[in-house]
PDB file of N, CA and C in Angstrom:
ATOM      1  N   UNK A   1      51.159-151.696 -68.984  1.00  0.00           N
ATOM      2  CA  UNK A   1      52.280-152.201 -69.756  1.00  0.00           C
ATOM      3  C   UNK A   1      52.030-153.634 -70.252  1.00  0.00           C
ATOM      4  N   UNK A   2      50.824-153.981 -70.291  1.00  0.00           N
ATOM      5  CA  UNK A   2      50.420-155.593 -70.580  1.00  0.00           C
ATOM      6  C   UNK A   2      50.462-155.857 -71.843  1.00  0.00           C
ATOM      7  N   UNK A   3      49.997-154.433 -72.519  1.00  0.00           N
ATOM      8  CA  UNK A   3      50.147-154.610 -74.034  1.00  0.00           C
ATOM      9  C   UNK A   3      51.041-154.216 -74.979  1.00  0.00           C
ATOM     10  N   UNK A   4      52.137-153.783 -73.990  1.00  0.00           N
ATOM     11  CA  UNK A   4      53.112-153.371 -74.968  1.00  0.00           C
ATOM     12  C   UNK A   4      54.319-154.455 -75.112  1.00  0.00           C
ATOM     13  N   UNK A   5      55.009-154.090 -76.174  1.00  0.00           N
ATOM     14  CA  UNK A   5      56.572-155.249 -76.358  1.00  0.00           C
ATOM     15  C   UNK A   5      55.670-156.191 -77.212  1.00  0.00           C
ATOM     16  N   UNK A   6      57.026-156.979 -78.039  1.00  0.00           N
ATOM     17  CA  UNK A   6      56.661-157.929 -79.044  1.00  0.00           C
ATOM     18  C   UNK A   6      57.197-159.105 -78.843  1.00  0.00           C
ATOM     19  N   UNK A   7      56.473-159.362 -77.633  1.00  0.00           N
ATOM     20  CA  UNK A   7      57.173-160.888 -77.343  1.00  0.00           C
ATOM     21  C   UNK A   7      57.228-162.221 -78.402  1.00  0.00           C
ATOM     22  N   UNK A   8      58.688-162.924 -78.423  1.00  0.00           N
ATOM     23  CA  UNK A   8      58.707-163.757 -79.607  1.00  0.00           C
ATOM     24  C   UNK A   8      57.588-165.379 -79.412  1.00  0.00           C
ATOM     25  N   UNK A   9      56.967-165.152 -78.885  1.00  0.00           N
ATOM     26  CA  UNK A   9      56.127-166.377 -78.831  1.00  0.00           C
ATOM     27  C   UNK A   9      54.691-165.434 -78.071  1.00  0.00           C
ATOM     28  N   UNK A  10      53.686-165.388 -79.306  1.00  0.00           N
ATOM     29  CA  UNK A  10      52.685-164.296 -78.764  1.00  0.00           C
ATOM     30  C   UNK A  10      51.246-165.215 -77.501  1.00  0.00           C
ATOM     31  N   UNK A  11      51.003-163.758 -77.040  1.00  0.00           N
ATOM     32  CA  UNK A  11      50.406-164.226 -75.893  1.00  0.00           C
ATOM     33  C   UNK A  11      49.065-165.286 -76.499  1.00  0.00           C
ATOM     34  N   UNK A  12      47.678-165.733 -75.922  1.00  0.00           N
ATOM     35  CA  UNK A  12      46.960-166.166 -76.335  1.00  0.00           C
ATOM     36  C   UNK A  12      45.480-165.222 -76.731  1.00  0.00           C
ATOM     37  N   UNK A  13      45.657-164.288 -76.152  1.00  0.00           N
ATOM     38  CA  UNK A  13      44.360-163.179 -76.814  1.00  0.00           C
ATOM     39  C   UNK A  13      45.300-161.861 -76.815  1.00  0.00           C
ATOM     40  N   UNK A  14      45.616-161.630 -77.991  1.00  0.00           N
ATOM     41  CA  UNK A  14      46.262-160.035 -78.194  1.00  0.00           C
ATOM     42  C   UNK A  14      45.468-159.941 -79.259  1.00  0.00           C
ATOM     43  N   UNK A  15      45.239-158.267 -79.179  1.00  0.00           N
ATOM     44  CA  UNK A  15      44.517-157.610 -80.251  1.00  0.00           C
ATOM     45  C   UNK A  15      45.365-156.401 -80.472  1.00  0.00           C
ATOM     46  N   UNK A  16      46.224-156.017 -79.725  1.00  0.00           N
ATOM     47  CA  UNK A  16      47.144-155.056 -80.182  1.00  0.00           C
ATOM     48  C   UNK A  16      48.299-154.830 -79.713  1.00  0.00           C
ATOM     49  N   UNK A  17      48.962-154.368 -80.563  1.00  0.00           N
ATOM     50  CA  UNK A  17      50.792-154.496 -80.160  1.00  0.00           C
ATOM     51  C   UNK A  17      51.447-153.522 -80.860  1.00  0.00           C
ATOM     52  N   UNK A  18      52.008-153.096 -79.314  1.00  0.00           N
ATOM     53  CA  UNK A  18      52.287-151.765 -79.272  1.00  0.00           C
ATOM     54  C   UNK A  18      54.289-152.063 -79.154  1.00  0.00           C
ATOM     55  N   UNK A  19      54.825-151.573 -80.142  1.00  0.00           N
ATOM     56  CA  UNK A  19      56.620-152.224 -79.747  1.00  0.00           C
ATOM     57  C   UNK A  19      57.473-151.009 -80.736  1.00  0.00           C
ATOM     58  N   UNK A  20      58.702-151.034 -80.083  1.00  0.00           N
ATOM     59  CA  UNK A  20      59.223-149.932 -80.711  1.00  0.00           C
ATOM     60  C   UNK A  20      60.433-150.474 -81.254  1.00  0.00           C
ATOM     61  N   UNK A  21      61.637-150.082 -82.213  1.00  0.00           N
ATOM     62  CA  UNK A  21      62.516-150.587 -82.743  1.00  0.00           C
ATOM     63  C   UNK A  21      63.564-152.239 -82.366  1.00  0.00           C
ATOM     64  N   UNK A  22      63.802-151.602 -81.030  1.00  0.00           N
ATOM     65  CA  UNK A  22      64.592-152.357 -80.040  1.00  0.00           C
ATOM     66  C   UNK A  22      63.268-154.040 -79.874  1.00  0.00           C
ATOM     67  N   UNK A  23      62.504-153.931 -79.624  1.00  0.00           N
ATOM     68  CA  UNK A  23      61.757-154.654 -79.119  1.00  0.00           C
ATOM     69  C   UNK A  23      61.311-155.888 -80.753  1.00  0.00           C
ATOM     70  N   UNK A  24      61.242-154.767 -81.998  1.00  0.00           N
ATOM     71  CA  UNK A  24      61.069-155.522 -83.445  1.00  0.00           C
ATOM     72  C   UNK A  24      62.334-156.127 -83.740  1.00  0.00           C
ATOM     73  N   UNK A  25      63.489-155.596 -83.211  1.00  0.00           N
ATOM     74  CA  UNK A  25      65.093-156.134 -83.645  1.00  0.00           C
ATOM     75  C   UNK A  25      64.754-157.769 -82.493  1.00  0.00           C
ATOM     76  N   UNK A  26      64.687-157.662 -81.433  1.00  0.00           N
ATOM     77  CA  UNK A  26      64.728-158.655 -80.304  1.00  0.00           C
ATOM     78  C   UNK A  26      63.765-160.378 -81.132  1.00  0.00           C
ATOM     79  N   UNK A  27      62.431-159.064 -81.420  1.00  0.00           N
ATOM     80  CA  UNK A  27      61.901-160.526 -82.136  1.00  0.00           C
ATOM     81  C   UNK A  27      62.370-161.027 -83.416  1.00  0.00           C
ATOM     82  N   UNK A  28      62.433-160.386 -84.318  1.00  0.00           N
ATOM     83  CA  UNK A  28      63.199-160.901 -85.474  1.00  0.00           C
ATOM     84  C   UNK A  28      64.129-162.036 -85.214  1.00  0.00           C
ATOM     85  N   UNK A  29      65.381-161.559 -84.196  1.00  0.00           N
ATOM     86  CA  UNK A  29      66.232-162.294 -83.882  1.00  0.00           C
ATOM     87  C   UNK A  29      66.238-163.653 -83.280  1.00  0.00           C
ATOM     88  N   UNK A  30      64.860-163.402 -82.221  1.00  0.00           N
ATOM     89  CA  UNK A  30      64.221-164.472 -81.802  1.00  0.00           C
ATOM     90  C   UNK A  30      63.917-165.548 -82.478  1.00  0.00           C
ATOM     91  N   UNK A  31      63.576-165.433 -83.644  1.00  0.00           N
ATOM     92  CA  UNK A  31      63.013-166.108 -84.693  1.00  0.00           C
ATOM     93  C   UNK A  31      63.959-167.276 -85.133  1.00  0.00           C
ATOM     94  N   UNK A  32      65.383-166.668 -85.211  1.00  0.00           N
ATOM     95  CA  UNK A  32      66.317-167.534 -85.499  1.00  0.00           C
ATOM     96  C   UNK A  32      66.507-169.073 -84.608  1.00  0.00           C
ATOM     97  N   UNK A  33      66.329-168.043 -83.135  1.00  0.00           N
ATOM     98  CA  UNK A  33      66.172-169.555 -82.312  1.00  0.00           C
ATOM     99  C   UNK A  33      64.909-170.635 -82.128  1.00  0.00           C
ATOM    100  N   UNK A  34      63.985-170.052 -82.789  1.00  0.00           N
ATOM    101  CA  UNK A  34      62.593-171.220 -83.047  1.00  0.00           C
ATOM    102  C   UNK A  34      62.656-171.692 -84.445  1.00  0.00           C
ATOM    103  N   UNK A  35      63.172-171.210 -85.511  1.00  0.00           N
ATOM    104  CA  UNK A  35      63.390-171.594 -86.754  1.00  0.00           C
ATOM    105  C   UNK A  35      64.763-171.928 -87.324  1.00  0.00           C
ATOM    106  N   UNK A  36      64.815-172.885 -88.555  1.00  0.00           N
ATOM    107  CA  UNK A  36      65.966-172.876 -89.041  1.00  0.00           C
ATOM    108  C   UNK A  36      66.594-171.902 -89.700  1.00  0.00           C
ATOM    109  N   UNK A  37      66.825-170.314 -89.045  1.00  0.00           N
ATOM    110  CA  UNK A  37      67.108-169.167 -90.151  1.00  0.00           C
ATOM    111  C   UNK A  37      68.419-168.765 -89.844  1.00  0.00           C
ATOM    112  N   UNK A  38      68.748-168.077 -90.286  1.00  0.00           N
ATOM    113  CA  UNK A  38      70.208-167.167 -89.912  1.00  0.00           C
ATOM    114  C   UNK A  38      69.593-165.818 -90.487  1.00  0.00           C
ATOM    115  N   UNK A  39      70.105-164.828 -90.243  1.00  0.00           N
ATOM    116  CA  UNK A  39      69.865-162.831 -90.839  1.00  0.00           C
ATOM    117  C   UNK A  39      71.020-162.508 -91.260  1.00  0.00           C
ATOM    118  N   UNK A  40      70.606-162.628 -92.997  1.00  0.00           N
ATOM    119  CA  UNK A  40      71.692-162.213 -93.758  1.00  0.00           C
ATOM    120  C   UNK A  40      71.649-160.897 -93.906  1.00  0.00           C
ATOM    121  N   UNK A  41      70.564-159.802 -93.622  1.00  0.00           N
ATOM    122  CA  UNK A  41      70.973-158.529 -93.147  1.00  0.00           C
ATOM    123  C   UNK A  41      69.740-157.869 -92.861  1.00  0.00           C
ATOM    124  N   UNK A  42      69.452-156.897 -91.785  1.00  0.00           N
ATOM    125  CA  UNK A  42      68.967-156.174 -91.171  1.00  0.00           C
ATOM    126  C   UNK A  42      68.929-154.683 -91.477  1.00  0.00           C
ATOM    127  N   UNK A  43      67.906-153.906 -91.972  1.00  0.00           N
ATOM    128  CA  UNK A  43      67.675-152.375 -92.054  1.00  0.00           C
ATOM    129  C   UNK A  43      66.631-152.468 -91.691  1.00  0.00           C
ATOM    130  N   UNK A  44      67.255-150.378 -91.095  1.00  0.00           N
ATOM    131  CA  UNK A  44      65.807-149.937 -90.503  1.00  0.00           C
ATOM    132  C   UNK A  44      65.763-148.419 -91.605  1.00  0.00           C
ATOM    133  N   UNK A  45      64.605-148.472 -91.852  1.00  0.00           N
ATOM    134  CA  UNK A  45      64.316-147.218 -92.417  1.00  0.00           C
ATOM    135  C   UNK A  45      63.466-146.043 -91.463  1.00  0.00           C
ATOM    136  N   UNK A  46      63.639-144.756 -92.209  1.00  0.00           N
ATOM    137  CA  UNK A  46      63.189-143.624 -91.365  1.00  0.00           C
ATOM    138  C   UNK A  46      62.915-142.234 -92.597  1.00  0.00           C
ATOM    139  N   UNK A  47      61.933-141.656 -92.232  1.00  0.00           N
ATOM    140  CA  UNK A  47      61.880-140.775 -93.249  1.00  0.00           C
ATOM    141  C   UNK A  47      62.906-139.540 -93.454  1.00  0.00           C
ATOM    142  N   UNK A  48      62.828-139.375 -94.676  1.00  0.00           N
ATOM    143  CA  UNK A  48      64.364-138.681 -95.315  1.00  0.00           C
ATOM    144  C   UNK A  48      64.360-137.623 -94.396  1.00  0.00           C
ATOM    145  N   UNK A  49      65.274-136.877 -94.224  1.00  0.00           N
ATOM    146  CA  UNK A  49      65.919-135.499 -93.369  1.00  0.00           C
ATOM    147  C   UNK A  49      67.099-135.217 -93.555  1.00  0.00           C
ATOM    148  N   UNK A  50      67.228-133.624 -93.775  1.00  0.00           N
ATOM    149  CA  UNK A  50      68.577-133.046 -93.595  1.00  0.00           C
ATOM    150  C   UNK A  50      69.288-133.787 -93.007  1.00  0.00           C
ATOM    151  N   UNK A  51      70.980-133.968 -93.651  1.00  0.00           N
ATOM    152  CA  UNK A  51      72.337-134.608 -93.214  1.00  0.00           C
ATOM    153  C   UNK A  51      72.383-133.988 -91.448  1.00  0.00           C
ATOM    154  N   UNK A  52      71.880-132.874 -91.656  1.00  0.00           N
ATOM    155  CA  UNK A  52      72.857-131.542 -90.930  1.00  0.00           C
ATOM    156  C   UNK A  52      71.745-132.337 -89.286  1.00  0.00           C
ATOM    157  N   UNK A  53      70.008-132.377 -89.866  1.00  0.00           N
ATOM    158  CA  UNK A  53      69.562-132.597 -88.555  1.00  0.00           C
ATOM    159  C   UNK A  53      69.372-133.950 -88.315  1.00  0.00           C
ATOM    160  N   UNK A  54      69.421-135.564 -89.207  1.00  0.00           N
ATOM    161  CA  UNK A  54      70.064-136.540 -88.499  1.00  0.00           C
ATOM    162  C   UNK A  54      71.386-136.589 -87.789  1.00  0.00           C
ATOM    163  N   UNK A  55      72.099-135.641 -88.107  1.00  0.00           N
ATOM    164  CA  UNK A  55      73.365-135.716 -87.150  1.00  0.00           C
ATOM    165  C   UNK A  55      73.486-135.233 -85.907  1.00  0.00           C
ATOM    166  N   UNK A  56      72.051-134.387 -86.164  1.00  0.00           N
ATOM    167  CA  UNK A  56      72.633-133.775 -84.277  1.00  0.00           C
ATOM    168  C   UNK A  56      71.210-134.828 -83.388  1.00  0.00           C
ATOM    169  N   UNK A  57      69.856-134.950 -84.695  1.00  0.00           N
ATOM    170  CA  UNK A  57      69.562-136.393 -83.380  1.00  0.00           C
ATOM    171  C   UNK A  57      70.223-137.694 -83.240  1.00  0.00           C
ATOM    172  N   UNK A  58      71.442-137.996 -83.795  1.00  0.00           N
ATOM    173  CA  UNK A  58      71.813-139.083 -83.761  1.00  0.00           C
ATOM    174  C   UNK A  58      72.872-138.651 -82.793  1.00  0.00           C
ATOM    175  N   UNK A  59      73.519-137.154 -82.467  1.00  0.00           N
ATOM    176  CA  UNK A  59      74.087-137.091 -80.923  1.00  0.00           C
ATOM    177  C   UNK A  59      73.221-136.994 -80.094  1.00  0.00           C
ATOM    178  N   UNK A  60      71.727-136.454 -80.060  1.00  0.00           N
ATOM    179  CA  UNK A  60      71.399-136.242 -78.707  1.00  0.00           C
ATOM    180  C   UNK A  60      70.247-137.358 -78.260  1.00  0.00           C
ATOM    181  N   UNK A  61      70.372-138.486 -79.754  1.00  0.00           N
ATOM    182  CA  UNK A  61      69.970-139.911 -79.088  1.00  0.00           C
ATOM    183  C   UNK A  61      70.878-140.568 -79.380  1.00  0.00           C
ATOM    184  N   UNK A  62      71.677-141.110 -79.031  1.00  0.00           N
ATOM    185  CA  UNK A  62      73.086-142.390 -79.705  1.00  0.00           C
ATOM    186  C   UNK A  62      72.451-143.737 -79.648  1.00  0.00           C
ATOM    187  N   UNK A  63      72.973-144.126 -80.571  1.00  0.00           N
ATOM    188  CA  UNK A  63      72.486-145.893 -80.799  1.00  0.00           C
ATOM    189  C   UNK A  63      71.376-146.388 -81.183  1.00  0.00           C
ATOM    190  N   UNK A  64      70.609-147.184 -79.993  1.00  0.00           N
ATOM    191  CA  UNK A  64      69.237-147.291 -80.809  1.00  0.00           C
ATOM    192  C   UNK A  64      68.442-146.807 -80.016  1.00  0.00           C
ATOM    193  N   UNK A  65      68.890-145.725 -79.329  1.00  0.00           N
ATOM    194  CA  UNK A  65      67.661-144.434 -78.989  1.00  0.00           C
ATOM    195  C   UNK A  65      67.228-143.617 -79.953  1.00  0.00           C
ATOM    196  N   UNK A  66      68.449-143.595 -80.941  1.00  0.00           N
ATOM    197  CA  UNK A  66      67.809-142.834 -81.972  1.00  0.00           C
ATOM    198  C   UNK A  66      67.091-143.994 -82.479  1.00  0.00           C
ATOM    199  N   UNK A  67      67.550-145.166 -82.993  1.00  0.00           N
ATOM    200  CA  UNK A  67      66.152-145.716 -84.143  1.00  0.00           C
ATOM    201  C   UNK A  67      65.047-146.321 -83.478  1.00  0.00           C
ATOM    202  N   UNK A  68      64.936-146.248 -82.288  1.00  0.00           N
ATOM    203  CA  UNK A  68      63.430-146.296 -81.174  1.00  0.00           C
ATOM    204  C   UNK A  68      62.860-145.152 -81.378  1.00  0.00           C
ATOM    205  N   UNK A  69      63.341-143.950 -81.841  1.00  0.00           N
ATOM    206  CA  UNK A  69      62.627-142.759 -82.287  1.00  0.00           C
ATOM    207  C   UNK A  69      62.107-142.312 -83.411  1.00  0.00           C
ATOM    208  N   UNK A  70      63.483-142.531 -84.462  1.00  0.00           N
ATOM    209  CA  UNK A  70      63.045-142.071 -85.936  1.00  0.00           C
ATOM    210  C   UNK A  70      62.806-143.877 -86.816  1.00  0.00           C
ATOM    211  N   UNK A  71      63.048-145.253 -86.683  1.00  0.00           N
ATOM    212  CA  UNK A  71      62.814-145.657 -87.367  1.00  0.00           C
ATOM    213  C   UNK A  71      61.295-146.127 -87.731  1.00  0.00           C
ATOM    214  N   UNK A  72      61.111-146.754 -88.711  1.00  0.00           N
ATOM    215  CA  UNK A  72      59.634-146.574 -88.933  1.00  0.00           C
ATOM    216  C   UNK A  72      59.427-148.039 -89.586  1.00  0.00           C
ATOM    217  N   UNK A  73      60.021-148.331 -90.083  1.00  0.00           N
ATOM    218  CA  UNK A  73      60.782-149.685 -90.810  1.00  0.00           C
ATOM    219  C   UNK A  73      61.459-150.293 -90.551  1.00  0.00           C
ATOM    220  N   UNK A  74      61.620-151.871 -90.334  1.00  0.00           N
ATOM    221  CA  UNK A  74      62.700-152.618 -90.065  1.00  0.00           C
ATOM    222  C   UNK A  74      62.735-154.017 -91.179  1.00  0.00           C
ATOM    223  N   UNK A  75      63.461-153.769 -91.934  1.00  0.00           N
ATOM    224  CA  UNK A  75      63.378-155.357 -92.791  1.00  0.00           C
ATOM    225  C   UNK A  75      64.467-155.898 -92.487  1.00  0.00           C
ATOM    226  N   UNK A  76      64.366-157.244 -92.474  1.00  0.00           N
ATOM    227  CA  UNK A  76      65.045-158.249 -92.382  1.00  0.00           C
ATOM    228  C   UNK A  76      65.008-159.250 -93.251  1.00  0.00           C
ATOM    229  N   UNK A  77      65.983-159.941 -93.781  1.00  0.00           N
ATOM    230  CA  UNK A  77      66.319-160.892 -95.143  1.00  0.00           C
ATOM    231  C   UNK A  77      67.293-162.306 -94.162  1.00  0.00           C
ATOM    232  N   UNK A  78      66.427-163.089 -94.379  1.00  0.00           N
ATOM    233  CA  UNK A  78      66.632-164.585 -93.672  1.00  0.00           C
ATOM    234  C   UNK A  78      67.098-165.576 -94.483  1.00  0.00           C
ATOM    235  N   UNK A  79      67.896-166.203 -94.431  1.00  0.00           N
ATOM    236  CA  UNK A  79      68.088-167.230 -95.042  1.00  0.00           C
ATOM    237  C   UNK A  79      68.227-168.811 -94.333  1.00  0.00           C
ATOM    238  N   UNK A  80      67.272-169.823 -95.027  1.00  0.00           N
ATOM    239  CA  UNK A  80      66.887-170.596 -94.506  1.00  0.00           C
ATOM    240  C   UNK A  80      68.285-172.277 -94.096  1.00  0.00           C
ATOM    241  N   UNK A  81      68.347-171.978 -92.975  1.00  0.00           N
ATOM    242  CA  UNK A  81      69.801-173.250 -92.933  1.00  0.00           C
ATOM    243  C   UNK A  81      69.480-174.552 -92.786  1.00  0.00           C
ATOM    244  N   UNK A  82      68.488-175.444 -92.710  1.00  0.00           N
ATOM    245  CA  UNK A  82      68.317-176.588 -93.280  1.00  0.00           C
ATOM    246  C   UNK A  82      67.615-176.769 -94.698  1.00  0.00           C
TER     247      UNK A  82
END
């Protein structure tokens, strides 16, 4: 588990990084508290699928179990406060 997670201040020899939705939301956010930013908004993308079968994995993962599963994308739009 040494190489996984996206810690917001990176180690001193990483060559790979392994992190899943939850862990890309954490650092992003992180960011705010080492920089002058604020997050004027946050998406995650995921590839297209039936209404009918995002709805039943979004019951039988709720929250961000589902987008630790299906997202694939996460952008974030910062805006700079000093």
């Amino acid at each position: 588990m040494a190489h996984y997670g996206l810690p917001d201040t990176p180690p001193m020899d990483r060559h790979k990084w392994f992190f899943g939705f939850t862990e890309a939301r954490e650092f992003l956010e992180a960011q705010t508290r080492h920089h002058p930013l604020t997050i004027e908004q946050m998406v995650a993308n995921e590839k297209p699928k039936p209404a009918l079968v995002r709805g039943i994995h979004r019951l039988r993962w709720p929250g961000e179990r589902y987008l630790n599963r299906y997202a694939h994308t996460l952008w974030v739009l910062y805006r700079k406060t000093a």
